[in-house]
PDB file of N, CA and C in Angstrom:
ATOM      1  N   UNK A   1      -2.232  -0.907  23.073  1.00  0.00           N
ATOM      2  CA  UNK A   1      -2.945  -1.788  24.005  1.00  0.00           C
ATOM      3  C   UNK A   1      -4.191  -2.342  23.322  1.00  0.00           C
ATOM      4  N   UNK A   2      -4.144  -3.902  23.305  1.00  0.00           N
ATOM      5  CA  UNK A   2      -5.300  -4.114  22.747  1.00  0.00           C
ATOM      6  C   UNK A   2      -6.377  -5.067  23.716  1.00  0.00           C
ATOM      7  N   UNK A   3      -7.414  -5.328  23.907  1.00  0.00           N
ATOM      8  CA  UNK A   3      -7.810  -6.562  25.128  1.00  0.00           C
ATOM      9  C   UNK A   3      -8.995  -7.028  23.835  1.00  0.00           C
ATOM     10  N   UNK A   4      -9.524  -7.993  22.710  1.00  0.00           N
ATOM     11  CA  UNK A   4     -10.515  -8.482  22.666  1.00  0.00           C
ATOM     12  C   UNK A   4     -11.204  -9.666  23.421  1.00  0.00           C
ATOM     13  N   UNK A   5     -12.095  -9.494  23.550  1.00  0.00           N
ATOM     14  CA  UNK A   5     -12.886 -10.422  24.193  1.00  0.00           C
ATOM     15  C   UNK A   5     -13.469 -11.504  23.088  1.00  0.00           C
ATOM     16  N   UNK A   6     -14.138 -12.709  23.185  1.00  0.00           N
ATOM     17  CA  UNK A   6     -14.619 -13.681  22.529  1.00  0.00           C
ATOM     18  C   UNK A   6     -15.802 -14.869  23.424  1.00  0.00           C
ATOM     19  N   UNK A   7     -16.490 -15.344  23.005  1.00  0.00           N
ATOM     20  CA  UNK A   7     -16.994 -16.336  23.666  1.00  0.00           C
ATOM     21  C   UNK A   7     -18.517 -16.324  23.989  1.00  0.00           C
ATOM     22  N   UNK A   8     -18.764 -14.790  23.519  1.00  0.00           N
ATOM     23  CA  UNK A   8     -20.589 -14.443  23.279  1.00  0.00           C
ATOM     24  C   UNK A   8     -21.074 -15.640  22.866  1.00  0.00           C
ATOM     25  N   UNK A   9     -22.597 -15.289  23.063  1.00  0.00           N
ATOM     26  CA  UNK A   9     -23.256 -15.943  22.421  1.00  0.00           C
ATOM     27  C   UNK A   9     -25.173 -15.973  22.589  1.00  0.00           C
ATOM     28  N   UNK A  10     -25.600 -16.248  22.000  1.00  0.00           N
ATOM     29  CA  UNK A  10     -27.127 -17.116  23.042  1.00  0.00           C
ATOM     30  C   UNK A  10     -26.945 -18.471  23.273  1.00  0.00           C
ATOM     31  N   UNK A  11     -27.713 -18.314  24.659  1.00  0.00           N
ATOM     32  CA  UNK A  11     -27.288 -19.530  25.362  1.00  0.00           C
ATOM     33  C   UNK A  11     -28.679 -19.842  26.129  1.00  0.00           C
ATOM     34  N   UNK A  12     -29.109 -21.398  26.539  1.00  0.00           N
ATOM     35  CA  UNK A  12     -30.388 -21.003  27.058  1.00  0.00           C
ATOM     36  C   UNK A  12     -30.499 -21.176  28.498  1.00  0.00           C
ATOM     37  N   UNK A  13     -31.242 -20.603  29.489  1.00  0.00           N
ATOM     38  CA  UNK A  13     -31.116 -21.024  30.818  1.00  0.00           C
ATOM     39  C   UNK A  13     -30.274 -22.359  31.291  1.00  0.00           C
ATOM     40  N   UNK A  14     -29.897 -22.179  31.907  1.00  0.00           N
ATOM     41  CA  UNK A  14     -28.926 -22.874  32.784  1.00  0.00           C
ATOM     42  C   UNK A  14     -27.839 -23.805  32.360  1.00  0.00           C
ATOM     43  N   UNK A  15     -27.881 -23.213  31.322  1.00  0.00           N
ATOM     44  CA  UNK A  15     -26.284 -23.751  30.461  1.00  0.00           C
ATOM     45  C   UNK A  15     -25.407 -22.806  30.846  1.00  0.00           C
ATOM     46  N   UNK A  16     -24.193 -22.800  30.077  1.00  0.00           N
ATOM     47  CA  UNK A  16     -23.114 -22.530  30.107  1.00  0.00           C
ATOM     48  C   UNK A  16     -22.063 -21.473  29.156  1.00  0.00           C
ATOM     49  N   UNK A  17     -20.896 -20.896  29.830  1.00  0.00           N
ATOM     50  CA  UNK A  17     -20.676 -20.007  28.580  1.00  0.00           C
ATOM     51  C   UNK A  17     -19.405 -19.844  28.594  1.00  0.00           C
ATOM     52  N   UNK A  18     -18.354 -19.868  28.369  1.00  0.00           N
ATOM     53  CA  UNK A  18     -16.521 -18.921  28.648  1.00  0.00           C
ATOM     54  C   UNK A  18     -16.154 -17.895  27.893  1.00  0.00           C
ATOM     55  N   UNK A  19     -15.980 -16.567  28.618  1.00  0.00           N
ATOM     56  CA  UNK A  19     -15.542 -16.059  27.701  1.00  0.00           C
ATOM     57  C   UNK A  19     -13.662 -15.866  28.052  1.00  0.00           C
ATOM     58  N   UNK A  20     -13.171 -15.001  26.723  1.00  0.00           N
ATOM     59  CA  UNK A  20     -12.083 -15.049  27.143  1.00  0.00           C
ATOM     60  C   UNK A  20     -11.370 -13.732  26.630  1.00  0.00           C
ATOM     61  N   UNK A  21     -10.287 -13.466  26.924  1.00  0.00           N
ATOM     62  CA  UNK A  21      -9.990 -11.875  26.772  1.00  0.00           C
ATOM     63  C   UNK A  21      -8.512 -11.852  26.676  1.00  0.00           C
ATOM     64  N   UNK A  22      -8.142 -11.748  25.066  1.00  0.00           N
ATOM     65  CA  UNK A  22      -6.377 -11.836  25.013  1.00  0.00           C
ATOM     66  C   UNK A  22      -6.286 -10.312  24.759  1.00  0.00           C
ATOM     67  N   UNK A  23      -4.716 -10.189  25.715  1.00  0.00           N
ATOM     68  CA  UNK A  23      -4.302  -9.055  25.980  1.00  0.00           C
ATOM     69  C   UNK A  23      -3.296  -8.639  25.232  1.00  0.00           C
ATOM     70  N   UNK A  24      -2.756  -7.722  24.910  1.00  0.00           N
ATOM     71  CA  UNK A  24      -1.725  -7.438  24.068  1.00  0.00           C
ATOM     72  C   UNK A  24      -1.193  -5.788  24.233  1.00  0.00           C
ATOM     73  N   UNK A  25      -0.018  -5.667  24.225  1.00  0.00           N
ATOM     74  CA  UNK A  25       0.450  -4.143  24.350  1.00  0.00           C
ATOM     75  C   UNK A  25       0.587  -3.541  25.830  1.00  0.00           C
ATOM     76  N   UNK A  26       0.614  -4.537  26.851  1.00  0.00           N
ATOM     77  CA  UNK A  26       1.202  -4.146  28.425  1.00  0.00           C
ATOM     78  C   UNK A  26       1.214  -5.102  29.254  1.00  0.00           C
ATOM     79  N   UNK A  27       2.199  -5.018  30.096  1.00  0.00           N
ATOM     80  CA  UNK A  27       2.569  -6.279  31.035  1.00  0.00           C
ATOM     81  C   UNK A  27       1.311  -7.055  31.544  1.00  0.00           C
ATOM     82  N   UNK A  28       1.248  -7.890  30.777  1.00  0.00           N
ATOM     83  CA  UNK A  28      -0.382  -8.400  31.598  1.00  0.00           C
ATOM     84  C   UNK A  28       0.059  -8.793  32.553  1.00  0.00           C
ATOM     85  N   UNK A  29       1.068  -9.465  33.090  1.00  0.00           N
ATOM     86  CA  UNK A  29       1.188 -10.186  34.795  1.00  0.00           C
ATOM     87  C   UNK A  29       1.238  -8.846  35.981  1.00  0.00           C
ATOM     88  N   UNK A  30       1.002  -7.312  35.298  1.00  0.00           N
ATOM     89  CA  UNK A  30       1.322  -6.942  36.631  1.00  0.00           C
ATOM     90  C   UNK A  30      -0.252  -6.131  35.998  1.00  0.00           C
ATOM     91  N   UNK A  31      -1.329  -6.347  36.051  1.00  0.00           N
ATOM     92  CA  UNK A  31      -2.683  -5.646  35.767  1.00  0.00           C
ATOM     93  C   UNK A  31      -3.779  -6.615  36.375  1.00  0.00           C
ATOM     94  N   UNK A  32      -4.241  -5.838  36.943  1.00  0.00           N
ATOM     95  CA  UNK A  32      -5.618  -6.546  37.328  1.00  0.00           C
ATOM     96  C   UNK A  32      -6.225  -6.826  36.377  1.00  0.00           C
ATOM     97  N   UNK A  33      -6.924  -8.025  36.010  1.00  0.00           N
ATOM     98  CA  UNK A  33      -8.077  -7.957  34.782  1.00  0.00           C
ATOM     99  C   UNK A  33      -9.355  -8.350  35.428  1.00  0.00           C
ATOM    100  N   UNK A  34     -10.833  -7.737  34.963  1.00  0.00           N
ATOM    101  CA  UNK A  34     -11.511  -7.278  35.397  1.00  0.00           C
ATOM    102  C   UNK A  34     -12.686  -7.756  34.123  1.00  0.00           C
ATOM    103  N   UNK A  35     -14.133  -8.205  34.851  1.00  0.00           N
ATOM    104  CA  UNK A  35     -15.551  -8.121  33.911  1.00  0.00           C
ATOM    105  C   UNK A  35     -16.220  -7.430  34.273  1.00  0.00           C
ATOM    106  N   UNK A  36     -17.022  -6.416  33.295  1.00  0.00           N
ATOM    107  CA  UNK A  36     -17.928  -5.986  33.572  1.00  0.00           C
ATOM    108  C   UNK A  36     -19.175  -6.249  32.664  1.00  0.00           C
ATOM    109  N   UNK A  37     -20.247  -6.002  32.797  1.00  0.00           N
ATOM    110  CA  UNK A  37     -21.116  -6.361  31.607  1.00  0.00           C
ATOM    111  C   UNK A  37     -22.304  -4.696  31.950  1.00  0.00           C
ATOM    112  N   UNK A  38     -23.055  -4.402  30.898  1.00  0.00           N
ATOM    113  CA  UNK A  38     -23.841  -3.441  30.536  1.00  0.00           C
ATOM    114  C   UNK A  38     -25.365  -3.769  30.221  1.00  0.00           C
ATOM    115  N   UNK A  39     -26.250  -3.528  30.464  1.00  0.00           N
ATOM    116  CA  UNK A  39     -27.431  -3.573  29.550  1.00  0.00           C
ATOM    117  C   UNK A  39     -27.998  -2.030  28.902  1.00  0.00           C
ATOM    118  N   UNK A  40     -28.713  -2.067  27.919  1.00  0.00           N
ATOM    119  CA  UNK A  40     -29.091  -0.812  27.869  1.00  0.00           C
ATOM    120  C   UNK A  40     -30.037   0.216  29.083  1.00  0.00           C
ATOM    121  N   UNK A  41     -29.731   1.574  28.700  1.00  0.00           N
ATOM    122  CA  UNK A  41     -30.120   2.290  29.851  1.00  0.00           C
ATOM    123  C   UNK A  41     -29.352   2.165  31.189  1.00  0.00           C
ATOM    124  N   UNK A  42     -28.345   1.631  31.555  1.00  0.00           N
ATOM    125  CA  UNK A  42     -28.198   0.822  32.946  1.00  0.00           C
ATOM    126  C   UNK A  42     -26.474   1.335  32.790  1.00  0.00           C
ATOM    127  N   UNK A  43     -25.800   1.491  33.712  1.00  0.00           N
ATOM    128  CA  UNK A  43     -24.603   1.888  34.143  1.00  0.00           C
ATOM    129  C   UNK A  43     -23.906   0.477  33.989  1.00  0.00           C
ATOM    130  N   UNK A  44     -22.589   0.525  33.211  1.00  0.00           N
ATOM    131  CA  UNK A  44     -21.392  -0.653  33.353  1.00  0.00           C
ATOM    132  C   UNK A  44     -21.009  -0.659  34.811  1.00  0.00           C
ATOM    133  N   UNK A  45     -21.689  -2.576  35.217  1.00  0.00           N
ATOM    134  CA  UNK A  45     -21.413  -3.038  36.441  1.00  0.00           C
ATOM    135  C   UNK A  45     -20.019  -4.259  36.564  1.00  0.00           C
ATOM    136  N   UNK A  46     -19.367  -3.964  37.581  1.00  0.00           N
ATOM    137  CA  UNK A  46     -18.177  -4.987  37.806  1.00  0.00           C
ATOM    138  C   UNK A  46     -19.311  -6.170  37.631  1.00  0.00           C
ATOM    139  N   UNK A  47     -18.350  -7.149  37.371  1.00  0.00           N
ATOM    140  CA  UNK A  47     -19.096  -8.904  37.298  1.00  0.00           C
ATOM    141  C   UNK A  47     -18.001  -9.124  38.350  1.00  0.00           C
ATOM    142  N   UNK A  48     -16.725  -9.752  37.971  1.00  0.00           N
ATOM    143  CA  UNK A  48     -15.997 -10.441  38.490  1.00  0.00           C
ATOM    144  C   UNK A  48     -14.484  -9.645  38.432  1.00  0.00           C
ATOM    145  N   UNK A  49     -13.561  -9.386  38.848  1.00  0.00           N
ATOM    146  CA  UNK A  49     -11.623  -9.104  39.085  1.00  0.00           C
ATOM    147  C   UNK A  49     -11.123 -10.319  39.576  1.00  0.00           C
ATOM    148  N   UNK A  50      -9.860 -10.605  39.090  1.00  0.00           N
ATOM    149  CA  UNK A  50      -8.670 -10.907  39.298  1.00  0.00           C
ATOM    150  C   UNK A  50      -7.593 -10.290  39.842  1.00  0.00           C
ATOM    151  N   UNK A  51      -6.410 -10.559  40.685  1.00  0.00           N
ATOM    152  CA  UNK A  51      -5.362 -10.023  40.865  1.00  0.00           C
ATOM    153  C   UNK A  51      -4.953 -10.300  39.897  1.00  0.00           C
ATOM    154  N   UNK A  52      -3.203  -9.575  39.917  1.00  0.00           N
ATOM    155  CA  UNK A  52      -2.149  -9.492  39.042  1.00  0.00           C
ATOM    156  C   UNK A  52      -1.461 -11.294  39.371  1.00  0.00           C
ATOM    157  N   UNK A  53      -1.723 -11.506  40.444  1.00  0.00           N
ATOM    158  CA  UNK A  53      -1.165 -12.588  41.008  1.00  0.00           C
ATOM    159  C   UNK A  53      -1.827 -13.676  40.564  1.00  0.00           C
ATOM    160  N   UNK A  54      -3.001 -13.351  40.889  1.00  0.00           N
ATOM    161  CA  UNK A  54      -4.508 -14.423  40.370  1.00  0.00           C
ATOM    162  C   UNK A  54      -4.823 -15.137  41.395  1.00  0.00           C
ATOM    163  N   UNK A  55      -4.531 -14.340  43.100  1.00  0.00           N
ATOM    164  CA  UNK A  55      -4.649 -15.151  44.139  1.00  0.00           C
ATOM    165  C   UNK A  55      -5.907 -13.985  45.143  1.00  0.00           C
ATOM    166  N   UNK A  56      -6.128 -13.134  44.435  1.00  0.00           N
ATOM    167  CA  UNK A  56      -7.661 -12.567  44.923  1.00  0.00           C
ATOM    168  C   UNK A  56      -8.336 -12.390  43.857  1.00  0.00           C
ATOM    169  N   UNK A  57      -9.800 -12.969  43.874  1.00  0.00           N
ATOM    170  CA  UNK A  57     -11.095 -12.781  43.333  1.00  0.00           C
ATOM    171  C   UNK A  57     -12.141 -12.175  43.968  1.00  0.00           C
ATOM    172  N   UNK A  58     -12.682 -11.533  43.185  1.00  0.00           N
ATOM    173  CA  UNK A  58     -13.575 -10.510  43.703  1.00  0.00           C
ATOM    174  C   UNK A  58     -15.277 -10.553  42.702  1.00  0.00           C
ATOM    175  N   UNK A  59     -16.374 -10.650  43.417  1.00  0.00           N
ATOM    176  CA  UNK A  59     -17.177 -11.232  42.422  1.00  0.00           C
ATOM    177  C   UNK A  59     -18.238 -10.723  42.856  1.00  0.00           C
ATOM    178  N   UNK A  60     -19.554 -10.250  42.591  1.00  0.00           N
ATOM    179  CA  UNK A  60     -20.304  -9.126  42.217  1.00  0.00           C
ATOM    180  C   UNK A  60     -21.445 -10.190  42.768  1.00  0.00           C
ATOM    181  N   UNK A  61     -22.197  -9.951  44.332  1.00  0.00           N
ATOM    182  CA  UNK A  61     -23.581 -11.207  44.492  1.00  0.00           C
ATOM    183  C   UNK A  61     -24.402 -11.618  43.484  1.00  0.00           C
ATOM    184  N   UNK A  62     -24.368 -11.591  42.836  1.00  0.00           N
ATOM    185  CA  UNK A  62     -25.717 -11.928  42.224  1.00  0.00           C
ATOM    186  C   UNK A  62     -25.333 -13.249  41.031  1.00  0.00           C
ATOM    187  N   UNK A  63     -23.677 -13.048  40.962  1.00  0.00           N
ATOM    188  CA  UNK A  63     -22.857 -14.399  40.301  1.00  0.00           C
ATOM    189  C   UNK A  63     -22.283 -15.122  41.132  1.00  0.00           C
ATOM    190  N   UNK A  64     -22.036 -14.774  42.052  1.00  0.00           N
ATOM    191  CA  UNK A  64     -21.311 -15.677  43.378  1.00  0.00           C
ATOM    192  C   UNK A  64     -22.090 -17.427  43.214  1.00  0.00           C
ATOM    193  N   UNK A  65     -20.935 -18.047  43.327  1.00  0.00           N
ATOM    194  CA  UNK A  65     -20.825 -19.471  42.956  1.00  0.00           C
ATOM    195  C   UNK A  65     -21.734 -19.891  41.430  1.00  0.00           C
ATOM    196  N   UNK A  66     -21.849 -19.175  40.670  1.00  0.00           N
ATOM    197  CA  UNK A  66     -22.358 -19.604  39.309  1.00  0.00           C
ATOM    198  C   UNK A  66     -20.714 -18.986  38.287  1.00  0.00           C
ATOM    199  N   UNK A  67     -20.043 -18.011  38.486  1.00  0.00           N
ATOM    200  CA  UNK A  67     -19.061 -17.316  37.770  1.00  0.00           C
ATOM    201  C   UNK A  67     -17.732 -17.573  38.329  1.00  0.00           C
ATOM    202  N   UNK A  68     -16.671 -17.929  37.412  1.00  0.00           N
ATOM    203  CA  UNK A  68     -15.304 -18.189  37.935  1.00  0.00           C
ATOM    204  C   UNK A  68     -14.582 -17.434  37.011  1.00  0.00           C
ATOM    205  N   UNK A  69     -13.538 -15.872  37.679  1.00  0.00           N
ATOM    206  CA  UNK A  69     -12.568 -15.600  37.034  1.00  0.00           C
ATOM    207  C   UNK A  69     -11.474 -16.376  37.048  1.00  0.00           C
ATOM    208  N   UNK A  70     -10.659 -16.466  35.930  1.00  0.00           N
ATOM    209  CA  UNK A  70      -9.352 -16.671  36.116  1.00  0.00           C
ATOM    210  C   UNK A  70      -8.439 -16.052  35.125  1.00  0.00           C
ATOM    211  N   UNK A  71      -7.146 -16.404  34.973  1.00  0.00           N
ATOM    212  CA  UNK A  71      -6.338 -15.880  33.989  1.00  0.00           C
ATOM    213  C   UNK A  71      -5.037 -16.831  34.128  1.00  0.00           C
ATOM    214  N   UNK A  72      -4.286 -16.866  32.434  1.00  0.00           N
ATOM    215  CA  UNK A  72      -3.195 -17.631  32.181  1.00  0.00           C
ATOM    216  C   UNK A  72      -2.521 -16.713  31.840  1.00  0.00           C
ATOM    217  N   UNK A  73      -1.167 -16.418  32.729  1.00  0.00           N
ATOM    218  CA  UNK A  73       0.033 -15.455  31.967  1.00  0.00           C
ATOM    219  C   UNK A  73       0.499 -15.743  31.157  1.00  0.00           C
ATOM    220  N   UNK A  74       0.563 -17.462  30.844  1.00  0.00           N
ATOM    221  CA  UNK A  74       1.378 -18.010  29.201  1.00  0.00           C
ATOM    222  C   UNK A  74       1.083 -17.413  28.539  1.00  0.00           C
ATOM    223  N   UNK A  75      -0.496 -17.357  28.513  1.00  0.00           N
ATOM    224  CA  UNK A  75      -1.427 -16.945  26.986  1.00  0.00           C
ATOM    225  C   UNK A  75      -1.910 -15.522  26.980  1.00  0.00           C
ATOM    226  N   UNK A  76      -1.434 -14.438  28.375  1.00  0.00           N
ATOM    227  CA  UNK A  76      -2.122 -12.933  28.385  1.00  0.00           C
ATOM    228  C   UNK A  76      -3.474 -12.933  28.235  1.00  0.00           C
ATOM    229  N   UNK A  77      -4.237 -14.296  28.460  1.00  0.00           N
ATOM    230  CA  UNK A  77      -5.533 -14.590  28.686  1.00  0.00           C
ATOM    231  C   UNK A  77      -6.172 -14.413  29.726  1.00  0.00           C
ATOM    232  N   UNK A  78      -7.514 -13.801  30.320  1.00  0.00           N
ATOM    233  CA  UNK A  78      -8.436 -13.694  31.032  1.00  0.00           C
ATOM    234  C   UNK A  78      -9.753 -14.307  31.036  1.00  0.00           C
ATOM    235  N   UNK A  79     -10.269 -15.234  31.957  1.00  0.00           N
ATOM    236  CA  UNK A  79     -11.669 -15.969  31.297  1.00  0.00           C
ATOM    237  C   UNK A  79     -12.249 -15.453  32.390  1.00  0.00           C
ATOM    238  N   UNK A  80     -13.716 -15.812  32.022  1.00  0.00           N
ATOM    239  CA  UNK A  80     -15.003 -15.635  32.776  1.00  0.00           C
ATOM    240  C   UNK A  80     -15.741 -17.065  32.279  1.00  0.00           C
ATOM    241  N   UNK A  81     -15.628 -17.645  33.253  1.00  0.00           N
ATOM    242  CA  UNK A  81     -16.654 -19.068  33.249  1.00  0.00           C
ATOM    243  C   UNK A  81     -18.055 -19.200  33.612  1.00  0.00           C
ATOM    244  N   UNK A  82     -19.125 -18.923  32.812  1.00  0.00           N
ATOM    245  CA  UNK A  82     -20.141 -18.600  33.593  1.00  0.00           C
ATOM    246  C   UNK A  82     -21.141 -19.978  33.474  1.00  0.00           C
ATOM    247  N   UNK A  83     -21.563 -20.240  34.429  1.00  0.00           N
ATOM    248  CA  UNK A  83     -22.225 -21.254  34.380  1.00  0.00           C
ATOM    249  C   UNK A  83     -23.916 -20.945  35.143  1.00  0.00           C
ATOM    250  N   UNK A  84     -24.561 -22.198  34.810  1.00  0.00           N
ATOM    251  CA  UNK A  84     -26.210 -21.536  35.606  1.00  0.00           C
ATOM    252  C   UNK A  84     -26.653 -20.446  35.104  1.00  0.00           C
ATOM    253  N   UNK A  85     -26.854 -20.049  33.925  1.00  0.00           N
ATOM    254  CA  UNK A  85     -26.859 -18.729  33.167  1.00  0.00           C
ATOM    255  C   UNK A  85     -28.054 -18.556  33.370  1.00  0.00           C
ATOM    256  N   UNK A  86     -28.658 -17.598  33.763  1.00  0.00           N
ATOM    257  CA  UNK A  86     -30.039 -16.855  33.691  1.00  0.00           C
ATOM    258  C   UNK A  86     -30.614 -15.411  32.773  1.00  0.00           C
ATOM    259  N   UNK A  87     -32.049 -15.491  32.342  1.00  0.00           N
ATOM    260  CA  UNK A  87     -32.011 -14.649  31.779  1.00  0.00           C
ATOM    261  C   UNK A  87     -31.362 -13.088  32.128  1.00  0.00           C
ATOM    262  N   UNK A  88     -31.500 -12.745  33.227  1.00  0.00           N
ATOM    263  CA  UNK A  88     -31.165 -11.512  33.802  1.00  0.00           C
ATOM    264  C   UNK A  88     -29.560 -11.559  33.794  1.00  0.00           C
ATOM    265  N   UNK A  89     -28.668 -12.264  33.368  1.00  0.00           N
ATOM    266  CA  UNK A  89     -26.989 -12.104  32.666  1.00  0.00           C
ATOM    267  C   UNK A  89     -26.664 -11.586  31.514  1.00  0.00           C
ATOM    268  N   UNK A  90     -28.021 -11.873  30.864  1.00  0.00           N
ATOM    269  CA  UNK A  90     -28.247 -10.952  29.774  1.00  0.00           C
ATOM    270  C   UNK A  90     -27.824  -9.233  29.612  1.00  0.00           C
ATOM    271  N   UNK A  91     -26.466  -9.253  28.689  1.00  0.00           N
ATOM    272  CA  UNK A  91     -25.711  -8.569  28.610  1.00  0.00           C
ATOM    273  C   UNK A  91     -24.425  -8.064  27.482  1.00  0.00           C
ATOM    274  N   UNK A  92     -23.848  -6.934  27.363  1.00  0.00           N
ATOM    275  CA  UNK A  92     -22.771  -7.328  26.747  1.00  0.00           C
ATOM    276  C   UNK A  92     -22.050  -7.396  27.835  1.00  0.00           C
ATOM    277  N   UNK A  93     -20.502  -8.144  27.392  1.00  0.00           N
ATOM    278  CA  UNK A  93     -19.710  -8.363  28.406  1.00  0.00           C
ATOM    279  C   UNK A  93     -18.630  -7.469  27.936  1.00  0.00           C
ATOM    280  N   UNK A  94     -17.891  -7.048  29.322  1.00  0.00           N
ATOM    281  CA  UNK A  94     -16.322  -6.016  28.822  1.00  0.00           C
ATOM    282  C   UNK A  94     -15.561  -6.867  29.375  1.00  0.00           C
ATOM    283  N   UNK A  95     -14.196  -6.659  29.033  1.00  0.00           N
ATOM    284  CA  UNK A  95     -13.323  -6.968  29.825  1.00  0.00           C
ATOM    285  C   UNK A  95     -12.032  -5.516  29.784  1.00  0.00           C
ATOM    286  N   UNK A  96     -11.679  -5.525  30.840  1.00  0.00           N
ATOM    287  CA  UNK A  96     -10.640  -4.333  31.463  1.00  0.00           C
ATOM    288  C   UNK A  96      -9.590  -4.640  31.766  1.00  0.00           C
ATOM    289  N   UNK A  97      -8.290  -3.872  31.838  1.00  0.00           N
ATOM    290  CA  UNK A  97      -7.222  -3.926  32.758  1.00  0.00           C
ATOM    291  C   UNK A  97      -6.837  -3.106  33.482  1.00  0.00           C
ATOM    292  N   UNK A  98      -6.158  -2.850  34.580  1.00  0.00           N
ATOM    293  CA  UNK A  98      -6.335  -1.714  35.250  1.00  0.00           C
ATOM    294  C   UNK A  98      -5.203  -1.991  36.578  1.00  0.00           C
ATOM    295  N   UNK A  99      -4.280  -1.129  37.107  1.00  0.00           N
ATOM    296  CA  UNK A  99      -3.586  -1.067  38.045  1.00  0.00           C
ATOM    297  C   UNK A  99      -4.075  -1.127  39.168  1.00  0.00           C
ATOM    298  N   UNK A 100      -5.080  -1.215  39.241  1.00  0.00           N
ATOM    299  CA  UNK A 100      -5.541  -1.206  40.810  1.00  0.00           C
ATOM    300  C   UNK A 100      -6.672  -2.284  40.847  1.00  0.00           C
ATOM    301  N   UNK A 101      -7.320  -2.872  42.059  1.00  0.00           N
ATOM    302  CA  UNK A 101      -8.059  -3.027  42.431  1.00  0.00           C
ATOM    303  C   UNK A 101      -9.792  -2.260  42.571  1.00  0.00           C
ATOM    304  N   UNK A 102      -9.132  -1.248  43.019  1.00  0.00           N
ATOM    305  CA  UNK A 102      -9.941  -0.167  43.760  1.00  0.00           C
ATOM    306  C   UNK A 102     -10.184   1.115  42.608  1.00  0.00           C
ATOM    307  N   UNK A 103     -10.007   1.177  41.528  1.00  0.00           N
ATOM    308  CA  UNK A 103     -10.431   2.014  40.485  1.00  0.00           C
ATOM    309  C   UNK A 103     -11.182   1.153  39.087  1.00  0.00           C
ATOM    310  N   UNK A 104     -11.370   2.424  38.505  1.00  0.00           N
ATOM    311  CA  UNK A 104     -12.019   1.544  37.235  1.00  0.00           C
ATOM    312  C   UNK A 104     -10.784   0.858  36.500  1.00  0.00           C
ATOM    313  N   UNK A 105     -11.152   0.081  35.471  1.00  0.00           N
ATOM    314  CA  UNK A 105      -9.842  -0.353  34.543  1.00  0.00           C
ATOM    315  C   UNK A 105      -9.520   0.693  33.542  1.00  0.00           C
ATOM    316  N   UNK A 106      -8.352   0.856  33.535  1.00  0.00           N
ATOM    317  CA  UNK A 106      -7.264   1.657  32.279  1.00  0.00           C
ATOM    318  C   UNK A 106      -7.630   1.232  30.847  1.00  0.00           C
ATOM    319  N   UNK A 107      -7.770   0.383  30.846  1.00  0.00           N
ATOM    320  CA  UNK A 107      -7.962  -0.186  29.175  1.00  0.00           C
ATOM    321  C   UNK A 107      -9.087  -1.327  29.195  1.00  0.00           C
ATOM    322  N   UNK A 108     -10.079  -1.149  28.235  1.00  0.00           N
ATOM    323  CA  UNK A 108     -11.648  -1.856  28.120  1.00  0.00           C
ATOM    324  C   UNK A 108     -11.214  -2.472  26.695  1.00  0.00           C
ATOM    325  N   UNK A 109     -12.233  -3.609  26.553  1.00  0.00           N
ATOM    326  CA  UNK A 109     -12.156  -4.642  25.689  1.00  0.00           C
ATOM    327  C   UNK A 109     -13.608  -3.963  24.689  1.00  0.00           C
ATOM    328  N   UNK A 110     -13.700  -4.552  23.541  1.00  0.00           N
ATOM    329  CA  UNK A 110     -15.524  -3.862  22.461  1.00  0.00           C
ATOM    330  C   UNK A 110     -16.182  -4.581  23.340  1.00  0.00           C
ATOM    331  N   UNK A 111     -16.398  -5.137  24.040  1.00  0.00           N
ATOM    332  CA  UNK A 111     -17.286  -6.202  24.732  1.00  0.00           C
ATOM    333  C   UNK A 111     -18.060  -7.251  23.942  1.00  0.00           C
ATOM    334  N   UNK A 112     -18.368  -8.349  24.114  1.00  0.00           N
ATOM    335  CA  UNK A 112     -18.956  -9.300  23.678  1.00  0.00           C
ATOM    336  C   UNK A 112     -20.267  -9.293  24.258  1.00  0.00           C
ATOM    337  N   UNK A 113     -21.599 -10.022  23.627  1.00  0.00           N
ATOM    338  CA  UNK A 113     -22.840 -10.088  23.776  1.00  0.00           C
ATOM    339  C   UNK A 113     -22.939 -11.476  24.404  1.00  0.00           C
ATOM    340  N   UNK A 114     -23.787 -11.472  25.387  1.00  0.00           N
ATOM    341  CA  UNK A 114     -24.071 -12.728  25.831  1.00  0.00           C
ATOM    342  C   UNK A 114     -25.998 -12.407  26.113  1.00  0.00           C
ATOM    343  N   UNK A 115     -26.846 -14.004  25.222  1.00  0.00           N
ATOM    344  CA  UNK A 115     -27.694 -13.651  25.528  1.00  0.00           C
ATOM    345  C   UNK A 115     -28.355 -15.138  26.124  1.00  0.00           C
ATOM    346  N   UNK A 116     -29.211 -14.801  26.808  1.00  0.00           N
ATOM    347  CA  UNK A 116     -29.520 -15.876  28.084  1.00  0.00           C
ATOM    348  C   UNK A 116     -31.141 -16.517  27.810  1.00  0.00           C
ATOM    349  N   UNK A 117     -31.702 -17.046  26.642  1.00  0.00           N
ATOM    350  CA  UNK A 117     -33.122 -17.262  26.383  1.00  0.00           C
ATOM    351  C   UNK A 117     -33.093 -18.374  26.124  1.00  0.00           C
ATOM    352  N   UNK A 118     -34.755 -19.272  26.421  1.00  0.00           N
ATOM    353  CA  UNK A 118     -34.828 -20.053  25.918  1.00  0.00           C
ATOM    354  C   UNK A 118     -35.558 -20.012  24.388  1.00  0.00           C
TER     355      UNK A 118
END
């Protein structure tokens, strides 16, 4: 099972960012895929989930209407569209897969860095 992520970066207030997360080594159409991001000291928080279907999203207040999950089964791809970026997004980003909804994800991505300055 592999998930890397891509699409870090610095970025400066209220621009823009995608990341993206190819999957490899399990049925991606039947796994939830899932963001989370970390800062130091601080517990890995959900950002955003997907269904297996890609017809429930689930998204963490503090990104609500700035962040869009989605995912392409062609490509076993997962994105995170983040837009309106603020310093406090400042983060690395994970990405997960995971059978459920309602648990953590089964398999985590190295996470990518996203940094939010002007």
């Amino acid at each position: 099972v592999q998930l890397v992520e891509s699409g870090g970066g610095l970025v400066q207030p209220g621009r823009s960012l995608r990341l993206s997360c190819v999957a490899s080594g399990f049925t991606f159409s039947t796994y939830v895929m899932s963001w989370y991001r970390q800062t130091p000291g601080k517990e890995r928080e959900l950002v955003a989930l997907v269904s297996s279907g890609g017809g429930i999203t689930i998204y963490t207040d503090t990104v609500k209407g700035r962040f869009t999950v989605s995912r392409d089964t062609s490509k076993n791809t997962a994105f995170l569209q983040m837009n309106m970026l603020k310093p406090e997004d400042t983060a690395v980003y994970y990405c997960g897969a995971g059978s459920s909804r309602s648990r953590p994800p089964d398999y985590w991505g190295q996470g990518t860095q996203v940094t939010v300055s002007s």
